[in-house]
Protein backbone atom coordinates (compact mmCIF):
# COMPACT_ATOMS: atom_id res chain seq x y z
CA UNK A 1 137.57 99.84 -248.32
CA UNK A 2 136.94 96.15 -248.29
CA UNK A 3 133.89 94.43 -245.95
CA UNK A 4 132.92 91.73 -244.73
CA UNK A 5 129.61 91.00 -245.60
CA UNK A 6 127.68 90.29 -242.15
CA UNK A 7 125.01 87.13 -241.56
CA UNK A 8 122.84 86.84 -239.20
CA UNK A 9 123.60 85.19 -236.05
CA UNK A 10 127.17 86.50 -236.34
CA UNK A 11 129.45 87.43 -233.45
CA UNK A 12 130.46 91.22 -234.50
CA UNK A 13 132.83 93.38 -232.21
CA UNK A 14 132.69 97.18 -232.72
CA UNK A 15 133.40 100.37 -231.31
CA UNK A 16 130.61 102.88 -230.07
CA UNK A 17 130.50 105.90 -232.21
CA UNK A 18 127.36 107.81 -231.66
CA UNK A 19 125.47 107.78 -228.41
CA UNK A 20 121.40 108.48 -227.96
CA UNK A 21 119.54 108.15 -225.37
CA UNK A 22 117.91 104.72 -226.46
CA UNK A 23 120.30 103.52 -229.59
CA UNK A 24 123.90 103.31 -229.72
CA UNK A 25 126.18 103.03 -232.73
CA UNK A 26 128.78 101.11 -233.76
CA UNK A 27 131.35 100.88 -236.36
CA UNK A 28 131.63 97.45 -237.33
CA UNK A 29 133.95 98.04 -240.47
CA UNK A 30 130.93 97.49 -242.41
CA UNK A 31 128.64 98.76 -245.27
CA UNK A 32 126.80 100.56 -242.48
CA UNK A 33 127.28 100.82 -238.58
CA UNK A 34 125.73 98.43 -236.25
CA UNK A 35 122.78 99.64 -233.63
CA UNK A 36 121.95 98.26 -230.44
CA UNK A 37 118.54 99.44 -228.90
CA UNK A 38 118.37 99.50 -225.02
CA UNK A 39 115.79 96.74 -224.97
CA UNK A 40 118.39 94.90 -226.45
CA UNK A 41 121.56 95.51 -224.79
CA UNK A 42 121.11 94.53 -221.23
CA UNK A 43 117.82 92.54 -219.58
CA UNK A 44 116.34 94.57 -217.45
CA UNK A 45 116.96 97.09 -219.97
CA UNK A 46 118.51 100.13 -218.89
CA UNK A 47 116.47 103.43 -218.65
CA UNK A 48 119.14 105.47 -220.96
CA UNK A 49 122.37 104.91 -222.36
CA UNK A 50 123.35 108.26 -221.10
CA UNK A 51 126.14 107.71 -218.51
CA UNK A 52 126.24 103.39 -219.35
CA UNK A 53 127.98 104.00 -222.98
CA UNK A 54 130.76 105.82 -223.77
CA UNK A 55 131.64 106.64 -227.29
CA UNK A 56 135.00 104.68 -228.24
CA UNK A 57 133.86 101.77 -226.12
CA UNK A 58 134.35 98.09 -227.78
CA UNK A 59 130.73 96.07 -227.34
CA UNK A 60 130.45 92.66 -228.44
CA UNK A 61 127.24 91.87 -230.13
CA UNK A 62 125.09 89.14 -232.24
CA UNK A 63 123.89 90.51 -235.76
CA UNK A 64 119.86 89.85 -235.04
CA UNK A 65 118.76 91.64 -238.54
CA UNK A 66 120.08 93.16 -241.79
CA UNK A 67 117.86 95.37 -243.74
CA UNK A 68 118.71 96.99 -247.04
CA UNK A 69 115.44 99.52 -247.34
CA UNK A 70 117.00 101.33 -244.93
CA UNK A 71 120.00 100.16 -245.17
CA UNK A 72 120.77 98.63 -241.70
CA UNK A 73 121.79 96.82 -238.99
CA UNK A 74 120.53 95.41 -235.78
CA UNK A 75 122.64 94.24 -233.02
CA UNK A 76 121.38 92.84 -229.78
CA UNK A 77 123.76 91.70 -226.32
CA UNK A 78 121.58 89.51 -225.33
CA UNK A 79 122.55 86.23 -226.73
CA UNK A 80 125.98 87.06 -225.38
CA UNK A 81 124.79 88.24 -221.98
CA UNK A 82 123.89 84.53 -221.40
CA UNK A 83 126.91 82.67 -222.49
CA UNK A 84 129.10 85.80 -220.88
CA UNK A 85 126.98 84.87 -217.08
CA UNK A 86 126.83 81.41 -217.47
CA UNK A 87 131.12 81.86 -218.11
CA UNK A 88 131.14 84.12 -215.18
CA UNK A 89 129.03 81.09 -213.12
CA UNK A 90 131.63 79.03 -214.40
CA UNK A 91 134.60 80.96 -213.02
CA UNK A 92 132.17 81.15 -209.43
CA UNK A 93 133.02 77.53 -209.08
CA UNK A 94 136.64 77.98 -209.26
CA UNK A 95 136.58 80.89 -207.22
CA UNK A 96 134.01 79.64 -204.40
CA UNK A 97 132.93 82.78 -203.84
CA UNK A 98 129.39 83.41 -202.20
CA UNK A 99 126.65 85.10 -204.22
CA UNK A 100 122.71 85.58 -203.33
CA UNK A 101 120.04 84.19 -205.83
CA UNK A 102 116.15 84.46 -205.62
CA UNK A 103 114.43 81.22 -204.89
CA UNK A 104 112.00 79.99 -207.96
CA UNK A 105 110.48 77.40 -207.32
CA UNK A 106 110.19 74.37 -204.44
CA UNK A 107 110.45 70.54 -205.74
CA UNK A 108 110.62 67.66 -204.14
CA UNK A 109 114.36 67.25 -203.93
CA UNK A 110 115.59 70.60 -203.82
CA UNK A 111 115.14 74.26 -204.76
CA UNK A 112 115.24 76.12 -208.36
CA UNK A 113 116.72 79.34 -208.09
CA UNK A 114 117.20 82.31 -210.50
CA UNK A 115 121.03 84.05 -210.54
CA UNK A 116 122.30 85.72 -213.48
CA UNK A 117 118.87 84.37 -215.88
CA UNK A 118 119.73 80.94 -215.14
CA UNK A 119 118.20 78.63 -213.05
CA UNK A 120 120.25 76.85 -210.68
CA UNK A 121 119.21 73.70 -208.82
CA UNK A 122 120.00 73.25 -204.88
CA UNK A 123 119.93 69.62 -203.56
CA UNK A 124 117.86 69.69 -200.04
CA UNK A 125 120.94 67.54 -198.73
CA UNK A 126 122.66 70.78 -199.50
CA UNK A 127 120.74 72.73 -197.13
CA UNK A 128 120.53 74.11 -194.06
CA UNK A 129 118.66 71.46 -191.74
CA UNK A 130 116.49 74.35 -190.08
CA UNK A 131 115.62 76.01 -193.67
CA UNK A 132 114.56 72.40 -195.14
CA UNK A 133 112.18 72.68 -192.12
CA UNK A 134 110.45 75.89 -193.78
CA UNK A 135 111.28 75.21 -197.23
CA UNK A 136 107.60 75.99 -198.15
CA UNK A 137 107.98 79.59 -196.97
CA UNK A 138 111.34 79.92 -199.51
CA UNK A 139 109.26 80.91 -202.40
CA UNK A 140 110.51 84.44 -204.08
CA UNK A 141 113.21 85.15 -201.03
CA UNK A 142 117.03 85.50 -201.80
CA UNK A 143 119.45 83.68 -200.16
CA UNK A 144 123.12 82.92 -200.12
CA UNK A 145 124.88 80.36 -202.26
CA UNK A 146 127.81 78.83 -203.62
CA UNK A 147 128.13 77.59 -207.28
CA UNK A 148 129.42 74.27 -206.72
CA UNK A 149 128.80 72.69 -210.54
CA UNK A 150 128.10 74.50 -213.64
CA UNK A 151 128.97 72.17 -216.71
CA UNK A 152 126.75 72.78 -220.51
CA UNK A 153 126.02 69.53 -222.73
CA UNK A 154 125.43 71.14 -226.40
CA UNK A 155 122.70 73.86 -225.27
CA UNK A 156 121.82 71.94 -221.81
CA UNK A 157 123.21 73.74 -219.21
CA UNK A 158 123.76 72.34 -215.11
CA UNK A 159 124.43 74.36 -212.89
CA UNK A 160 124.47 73.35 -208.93
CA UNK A 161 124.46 75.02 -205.70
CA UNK A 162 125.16 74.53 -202.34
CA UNK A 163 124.91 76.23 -198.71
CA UNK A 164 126.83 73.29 -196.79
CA UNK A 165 130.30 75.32 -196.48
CA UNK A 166 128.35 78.25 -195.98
CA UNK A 167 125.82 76.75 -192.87
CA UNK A 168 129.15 74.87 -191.78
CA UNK A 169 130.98 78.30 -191.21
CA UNK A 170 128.14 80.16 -189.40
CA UNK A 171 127.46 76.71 -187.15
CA UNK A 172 131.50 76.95 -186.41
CA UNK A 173 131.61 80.67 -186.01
CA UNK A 174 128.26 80.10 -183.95
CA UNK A 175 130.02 76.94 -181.83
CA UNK A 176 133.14 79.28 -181.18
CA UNK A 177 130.94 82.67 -179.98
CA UNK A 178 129.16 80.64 -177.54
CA UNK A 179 132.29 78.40 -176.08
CA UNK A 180 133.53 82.64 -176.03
CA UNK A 181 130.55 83.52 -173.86
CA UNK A 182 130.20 80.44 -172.16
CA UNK A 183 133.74 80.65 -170.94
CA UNK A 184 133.06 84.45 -169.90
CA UNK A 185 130.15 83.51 -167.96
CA UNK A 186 131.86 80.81 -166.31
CA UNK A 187 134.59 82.92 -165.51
CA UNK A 188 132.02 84.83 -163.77
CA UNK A 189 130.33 82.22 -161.73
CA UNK A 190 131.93 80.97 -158.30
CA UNK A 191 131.29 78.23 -155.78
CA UNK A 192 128.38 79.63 -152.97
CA UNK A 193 126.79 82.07 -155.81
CA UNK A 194 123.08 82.24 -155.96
CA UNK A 195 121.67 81.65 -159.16
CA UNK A 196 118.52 82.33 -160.92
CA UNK A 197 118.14 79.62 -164.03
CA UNK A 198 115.39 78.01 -165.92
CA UNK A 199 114.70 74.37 -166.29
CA UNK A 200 116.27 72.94 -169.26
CA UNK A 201 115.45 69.21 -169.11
CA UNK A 202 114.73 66.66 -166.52
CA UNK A 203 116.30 63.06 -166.16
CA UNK A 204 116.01 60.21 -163.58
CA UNK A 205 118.34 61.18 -160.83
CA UNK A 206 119.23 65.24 -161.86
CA UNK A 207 117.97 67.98 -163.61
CA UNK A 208 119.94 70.41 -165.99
CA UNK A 209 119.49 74.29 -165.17
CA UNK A 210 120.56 76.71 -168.05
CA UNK A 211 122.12 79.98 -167.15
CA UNK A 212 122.32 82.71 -170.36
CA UNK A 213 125.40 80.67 -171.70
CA UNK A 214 126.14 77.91 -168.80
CA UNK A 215 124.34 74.91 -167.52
CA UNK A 216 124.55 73.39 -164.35
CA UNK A 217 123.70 69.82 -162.87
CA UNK A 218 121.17 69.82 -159.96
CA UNK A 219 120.75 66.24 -158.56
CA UNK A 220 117.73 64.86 -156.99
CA UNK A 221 119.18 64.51 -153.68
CA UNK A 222 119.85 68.68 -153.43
CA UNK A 223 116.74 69.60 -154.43
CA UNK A 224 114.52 69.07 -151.43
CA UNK A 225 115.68 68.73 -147.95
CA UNK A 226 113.04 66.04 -147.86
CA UNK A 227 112.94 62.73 -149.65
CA UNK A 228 111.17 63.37 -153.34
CA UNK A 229 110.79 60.26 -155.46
CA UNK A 230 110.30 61.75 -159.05
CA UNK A 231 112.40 65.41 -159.72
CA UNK A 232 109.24 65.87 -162.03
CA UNK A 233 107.21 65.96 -159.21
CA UNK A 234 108.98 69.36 -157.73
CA UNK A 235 110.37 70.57 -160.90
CA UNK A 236 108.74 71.56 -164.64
CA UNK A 237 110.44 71.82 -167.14
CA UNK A 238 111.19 75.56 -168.24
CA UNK A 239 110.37 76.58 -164.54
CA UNK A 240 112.26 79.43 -163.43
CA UNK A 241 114.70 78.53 -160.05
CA UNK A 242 116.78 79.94 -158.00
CA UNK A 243 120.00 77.74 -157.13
CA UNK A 244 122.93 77.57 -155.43
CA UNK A 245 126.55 76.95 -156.67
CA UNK A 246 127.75 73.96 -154.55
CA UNK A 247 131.11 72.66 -156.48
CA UNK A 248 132.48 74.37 -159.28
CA UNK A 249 135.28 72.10 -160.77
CA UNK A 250 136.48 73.13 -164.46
CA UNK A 251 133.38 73.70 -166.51
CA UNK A 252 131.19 71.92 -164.04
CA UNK A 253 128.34 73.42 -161.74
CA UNK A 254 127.03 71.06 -159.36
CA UNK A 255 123.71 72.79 -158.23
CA UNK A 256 121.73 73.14 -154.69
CA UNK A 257 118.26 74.29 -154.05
CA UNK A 258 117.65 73.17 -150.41
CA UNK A 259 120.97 74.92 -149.55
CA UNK A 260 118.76 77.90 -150.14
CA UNK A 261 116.10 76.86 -148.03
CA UNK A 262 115.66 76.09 -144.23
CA UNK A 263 115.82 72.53 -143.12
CA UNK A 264 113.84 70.49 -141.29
CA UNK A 265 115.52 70.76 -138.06
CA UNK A 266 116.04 74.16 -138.58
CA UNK A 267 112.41 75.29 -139.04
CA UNK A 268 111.41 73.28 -135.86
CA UNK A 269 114.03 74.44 -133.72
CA UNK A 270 112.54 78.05 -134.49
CA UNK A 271 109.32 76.63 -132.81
CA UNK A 272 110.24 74.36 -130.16
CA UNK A 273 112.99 74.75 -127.35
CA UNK A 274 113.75 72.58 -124.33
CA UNK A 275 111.26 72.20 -121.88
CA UNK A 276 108.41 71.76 -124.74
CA UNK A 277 106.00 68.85 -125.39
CA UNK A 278 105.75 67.39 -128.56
CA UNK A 279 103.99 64.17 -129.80
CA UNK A 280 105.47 62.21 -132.23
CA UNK A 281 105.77 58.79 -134.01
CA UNK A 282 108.01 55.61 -133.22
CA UNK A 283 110.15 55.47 -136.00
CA UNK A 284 113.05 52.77 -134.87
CA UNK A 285 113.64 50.42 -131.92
CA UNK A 286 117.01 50.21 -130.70
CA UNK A 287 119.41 48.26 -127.92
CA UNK A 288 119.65 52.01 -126.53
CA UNK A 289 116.37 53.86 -126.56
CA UNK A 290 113.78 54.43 -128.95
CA UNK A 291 114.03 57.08 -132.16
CA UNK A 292 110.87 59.44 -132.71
CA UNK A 293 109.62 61.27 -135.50
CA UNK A 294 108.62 64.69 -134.12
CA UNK A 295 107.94 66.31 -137.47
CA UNK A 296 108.54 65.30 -141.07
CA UNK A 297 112.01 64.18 -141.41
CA UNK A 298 113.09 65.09 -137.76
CA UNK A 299 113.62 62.66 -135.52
CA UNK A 300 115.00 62.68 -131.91
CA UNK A 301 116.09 60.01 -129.30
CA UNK A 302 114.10 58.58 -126.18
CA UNK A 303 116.74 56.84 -124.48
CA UNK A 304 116.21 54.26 -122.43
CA UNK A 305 117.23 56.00 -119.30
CA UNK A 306 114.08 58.45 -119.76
CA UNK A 307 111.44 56.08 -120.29
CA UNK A 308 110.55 56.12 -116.96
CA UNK A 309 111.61 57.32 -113.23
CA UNK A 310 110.62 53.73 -112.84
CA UNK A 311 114.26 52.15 -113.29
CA UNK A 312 112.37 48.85 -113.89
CA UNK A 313 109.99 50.12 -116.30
CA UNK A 314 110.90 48.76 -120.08
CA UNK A 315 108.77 51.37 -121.56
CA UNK A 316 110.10 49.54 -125.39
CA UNK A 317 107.94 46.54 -124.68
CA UNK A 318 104.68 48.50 -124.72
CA UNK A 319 105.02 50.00 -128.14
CA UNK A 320 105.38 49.74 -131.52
CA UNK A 321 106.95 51.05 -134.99
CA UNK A 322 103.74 53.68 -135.67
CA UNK A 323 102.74 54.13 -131.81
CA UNK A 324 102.29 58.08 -131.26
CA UNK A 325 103.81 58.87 -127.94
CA UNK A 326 103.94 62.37 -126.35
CA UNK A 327 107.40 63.16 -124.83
CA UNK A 328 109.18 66.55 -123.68
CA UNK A 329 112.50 68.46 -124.87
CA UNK A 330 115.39 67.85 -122.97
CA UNK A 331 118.13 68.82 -125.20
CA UNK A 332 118.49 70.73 -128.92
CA UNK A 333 121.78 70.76 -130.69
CA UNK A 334 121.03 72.88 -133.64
CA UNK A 335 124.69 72.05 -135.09
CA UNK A 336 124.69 68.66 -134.54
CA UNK A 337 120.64 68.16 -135.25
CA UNK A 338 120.51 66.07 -132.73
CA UNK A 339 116.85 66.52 -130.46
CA UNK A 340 116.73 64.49 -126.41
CA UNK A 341 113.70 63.55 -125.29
CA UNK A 342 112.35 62.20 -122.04
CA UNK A 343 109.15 60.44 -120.81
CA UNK A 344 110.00 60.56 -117.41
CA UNK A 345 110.12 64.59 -117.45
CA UNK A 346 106.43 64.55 -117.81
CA UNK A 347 106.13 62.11 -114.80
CA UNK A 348 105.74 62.89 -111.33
CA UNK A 349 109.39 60.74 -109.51
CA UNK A 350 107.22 59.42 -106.52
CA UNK A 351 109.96 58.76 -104.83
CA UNK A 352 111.37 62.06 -104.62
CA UNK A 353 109.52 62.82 -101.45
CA UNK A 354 109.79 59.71 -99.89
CA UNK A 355 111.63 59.48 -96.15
CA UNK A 356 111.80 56.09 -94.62
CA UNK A 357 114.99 54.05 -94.63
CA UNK A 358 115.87 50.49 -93.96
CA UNK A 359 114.59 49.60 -90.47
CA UNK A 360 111.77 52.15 -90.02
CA UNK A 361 108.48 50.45 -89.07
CA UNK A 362 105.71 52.27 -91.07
CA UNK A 363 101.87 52.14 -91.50
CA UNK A 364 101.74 50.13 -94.95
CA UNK A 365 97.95 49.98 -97.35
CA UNK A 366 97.24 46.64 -99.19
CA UNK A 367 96.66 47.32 -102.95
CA UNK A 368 96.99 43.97 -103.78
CA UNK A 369 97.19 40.15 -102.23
CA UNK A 370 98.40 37.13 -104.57
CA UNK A 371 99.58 33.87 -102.94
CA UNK A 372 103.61 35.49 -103.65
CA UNK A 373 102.84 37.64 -100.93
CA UNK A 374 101.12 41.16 -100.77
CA UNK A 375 101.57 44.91 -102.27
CA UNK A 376 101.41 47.82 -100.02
CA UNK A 377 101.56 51.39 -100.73
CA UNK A 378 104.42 53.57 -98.34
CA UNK A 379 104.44 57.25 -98.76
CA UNK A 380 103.44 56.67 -102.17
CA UNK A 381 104.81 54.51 -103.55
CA UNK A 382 104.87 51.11 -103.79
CA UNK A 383 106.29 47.70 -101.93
CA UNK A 384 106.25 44.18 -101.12
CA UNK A 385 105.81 42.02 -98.27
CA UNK A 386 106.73 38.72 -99.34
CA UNK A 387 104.66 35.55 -98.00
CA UNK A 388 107.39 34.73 -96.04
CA UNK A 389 107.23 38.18 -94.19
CA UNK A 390 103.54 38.11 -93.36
CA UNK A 391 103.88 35.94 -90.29
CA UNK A 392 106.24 34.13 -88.09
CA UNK A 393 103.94 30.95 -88.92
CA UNK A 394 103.41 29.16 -91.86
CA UNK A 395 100.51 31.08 -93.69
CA UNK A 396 98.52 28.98 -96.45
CA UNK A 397 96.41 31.32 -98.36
CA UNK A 398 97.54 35.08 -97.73
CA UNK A 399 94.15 35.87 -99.00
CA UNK A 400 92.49 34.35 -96.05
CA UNK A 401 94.55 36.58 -93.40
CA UNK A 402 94.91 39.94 -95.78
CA UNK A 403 92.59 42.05 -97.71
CA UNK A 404 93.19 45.24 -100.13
CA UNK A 405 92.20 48.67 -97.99
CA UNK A 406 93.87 47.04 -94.82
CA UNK A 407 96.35 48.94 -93.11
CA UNK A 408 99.30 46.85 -91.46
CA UNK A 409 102.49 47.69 -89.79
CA UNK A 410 105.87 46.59 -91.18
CA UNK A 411 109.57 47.04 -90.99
CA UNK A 412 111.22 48.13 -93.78
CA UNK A 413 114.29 45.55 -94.76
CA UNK A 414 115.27 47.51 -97.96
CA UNK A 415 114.48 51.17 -99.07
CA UNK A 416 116.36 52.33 -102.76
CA UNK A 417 115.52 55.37 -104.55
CA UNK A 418 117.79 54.35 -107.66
CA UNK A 419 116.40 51.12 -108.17
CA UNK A 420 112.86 52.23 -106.82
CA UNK A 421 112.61 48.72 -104.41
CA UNK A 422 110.85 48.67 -101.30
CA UNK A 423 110.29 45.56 -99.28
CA UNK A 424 109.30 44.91 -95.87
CA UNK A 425 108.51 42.67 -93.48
CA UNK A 426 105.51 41.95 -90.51
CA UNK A 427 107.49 38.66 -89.77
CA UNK A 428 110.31 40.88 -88.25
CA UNK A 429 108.11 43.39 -85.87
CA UNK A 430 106.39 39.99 -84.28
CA UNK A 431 109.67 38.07 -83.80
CA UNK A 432 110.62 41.68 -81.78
CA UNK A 433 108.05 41.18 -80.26
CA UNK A 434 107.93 37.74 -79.26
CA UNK A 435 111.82 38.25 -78.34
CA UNK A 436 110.74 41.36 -76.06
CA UNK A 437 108.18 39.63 -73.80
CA UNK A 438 110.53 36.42 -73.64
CA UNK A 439 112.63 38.82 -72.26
CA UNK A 440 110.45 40.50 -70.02
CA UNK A 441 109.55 37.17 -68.54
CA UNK A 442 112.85 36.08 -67.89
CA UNK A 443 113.62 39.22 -65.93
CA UNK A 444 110.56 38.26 -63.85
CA UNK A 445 111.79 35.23 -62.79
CA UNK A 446 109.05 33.07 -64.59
CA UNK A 447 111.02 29.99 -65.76
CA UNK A 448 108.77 27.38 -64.88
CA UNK A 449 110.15 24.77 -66.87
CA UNK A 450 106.44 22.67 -67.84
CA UNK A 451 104.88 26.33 -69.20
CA UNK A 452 105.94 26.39 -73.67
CA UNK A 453 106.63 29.55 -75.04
CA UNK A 454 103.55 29.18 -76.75
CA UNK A 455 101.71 29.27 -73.40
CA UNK A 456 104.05 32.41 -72.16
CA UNK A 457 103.10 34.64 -75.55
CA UNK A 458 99.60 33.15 -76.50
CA UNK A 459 98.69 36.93 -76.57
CA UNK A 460 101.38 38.22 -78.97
CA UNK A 461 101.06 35.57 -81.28
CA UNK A 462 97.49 35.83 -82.04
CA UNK A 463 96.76 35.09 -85.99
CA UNK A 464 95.41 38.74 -87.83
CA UNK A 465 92.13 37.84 -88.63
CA UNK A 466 90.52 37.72 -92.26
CA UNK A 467 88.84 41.42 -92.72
CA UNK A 468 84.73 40.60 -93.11
């Protein structure tokens, strides 16, 4: 039989003919079979090569040592196991299949990790955002990978890994699950629901309230039934809410928390009901009465017609924008929120009682004398005797012939209870007068032509005298 004569470092292939627990043997058409120790054939090294080597198996191996005294010759798998993973690295990149590797080490642009007894590099840039954020905590921990470059230079070796195709996927299969549930919990969700959500962030004229899957806009203007400058001032984010589904219009939620809540007019019609007194605030002037603020945000309407029983009374000149004004309840509509009040109701009408009627001579009280002519007080209320109704003379001073407290008689010349005017006259009852005894004479026969009717009446037509 002819042999090759073997050299160390040689590539030898040979079949296994004798197996032990830590050797194996090979024929390797030699002066003497080859043997492979278990150290040797595989790193780790296999506990026994019971059950891992059959006999008439073909192993390729690298002659390590040739011995003559004994005669022998040592094979190791090693070498090969290197160039055999680095080709099955090789074929990874072709195949872009995903394998896991142990992280080595951290640098500063990327992580060295172990697969197969070579170290593979993995560019940050190739890496999930979120684990760049705890790359510090990597250290020793395996994680998924694809062999995206694994070239060899004489004995330098690149290899290069990446997770972008694999964080890509999960994001997309991610994206899609939650669009999935999103849509399911939409599905779910109709217009008048009552929702509870949390806070998810706070802008300038809405806030966004997330749901498990679904968010929802909630605009300033619905959260409050009263007027709120700054959501933030309400609303925290990450609070806890419960909301109301006003609009739902494809994927969008439009949002309502005072639709859950009572509102203004609402809580203060639960308190108040016609007939009550309330005191409120002037809020606004207008040609047709005056609009009060009874309570925050409600406001009702003192028209002009219940200022006063006083039909001449322009109760709008004597206050403000601010004034507080106490007023009674004439009138809720709950549907409409709409709130009537009155002045006059808490007024006594002092006309209401009052009996006399154009051409009635009363008993009338000076209040008051001016040089227009005096006030008097009828059945309580009041009137005027003009200066040209005092007397059936020309009167200078009214002052000197009238004082307040006196009591005269009058004739009424106009009595209204809509338009609350009463004027009367003493001019009138003395001109009766005068015409009576005229009259009176004349029947007597007394019509001596050099006696002036100032001479007949001297005695009716005697000037009131100024009270002392």
């Amino acid at each position: 039989m002819e042999f090759n004569l073997l050299k160390v470092g040689q590539i030898v292939e040979g079949v296994v003919i004798k197996v032990e627990e830590n050797t194996i043997y090979l024929d390797i058409q030699d002066r003497t079979e080859g043997k492979i120790h278990l150290d040797n054939y595989d790193r780790p090294a296999p506990e026994s090569f019971f059950g891992l080597v059959k006999i008439g198996q073909k192993v390729k191996a690298k002659v390590q040592k040739i011995t003559d005294e004994p005669a022998q010759i040592l094979l190791s798998r090693l070498p090969l196991l290197i160039e055999e993973k680095f080709e099955k690295i090789q074929g990874l990149v072709e195949s872009g299949e995903t394998v896991k590797a142990r992280v080595k080490q951290i640098l500063d642009k990327g992580l060295v990790l172990n697969y197969m007894d070579n170290e593979v590099f993995l560019p940050f840039s190739l890496l999930d955002f979120d684990l760049v954020k705890e790359k510090d905590t990597l250290k020793g921990k395996t994680i998924e990978v694809q062999i995206i470059e694994a070239s060899q230079k004489g004995r330098s070796k690149r290899i290069v890994a990446s997770r972008k195709a694999i964080f890509e996927k999960e994001r997309q299969q991610a994206y899609e699950s939650r669009i999935q549930a999103r849509q399911a919990e939409l599905d779910q969700i109709n217009t008048g629901d009552v929702l509870k959500g949390v806070v998810d962030k706070i802008e300038v004229h809405a806030a966004t309230i997330r749901f498990e899957h679904v968010v929802g806009l909630l605009r300033i203007s619905q959260v409050s039934h009263y007027r709120i400058d700054k959501i933030e001032d309400v609303l925290t984010v990450g609070q806890e809410i419960d909301v109301k589904v006003i609009k739902k219009e494809g994927n969008r939620l439009d949002l309502s928390m005072k639709a859950l809540i009572k509102t203004p007019y609402e809580i203060f019609y639960e308190t108040h009901k016609v007939g009550s007194t309330v005191t409120g605030k002037v809020f606004q002037k207008l040609p047709f009465g005056i609009i009060v603020e009874v309570a925050k945000d409600v406001r009702g309407l003192l028209h002009k017609n219940e200022f006063s029983w006083n039909p001449n009374d322009n109760f709008e000149n004597y206050v403000k924008i601010g004034d507080e004004i106490t007023l009674s309840i004439i009138q809720l509509d709950q549907k409409k929120e709409r709130i009537a009040l009155s002045k006059k109701a808490l007024m006594d009408n002092p006309w209401k009682n009052v009996t006399i009627k154009r051409g009635d001579i009363v008993a009338a009280k000076i209040v008051s004398v001016s040089k227009d002519g005096i006030k008097v007080e009828v059945q309580g209320v009041e009137g005027e005797i003009p200066a040209n109704e005092l007397s059936n003379e020309k009167i200078g001073k009214p002052e000197d012939f009238f004082a307040v407290g006196d009591e005269v008689q009058a004739l009424v010349t106009e009595a209204s209870k809509e338009t609350w005017s009463l004027k009367l006259s003493i001019r009138r009852i003395l001109e009766k007068a005068e015409r009576a005894s005229f009259e009176q004479y004349l029947e007597d026969g007394e019509k001596n032509e050099t006696t002036t009717l100032g001479d007949l009446f001297e005695h009716e037509l005697k000037k009131p005298s100024k009270k002392k």
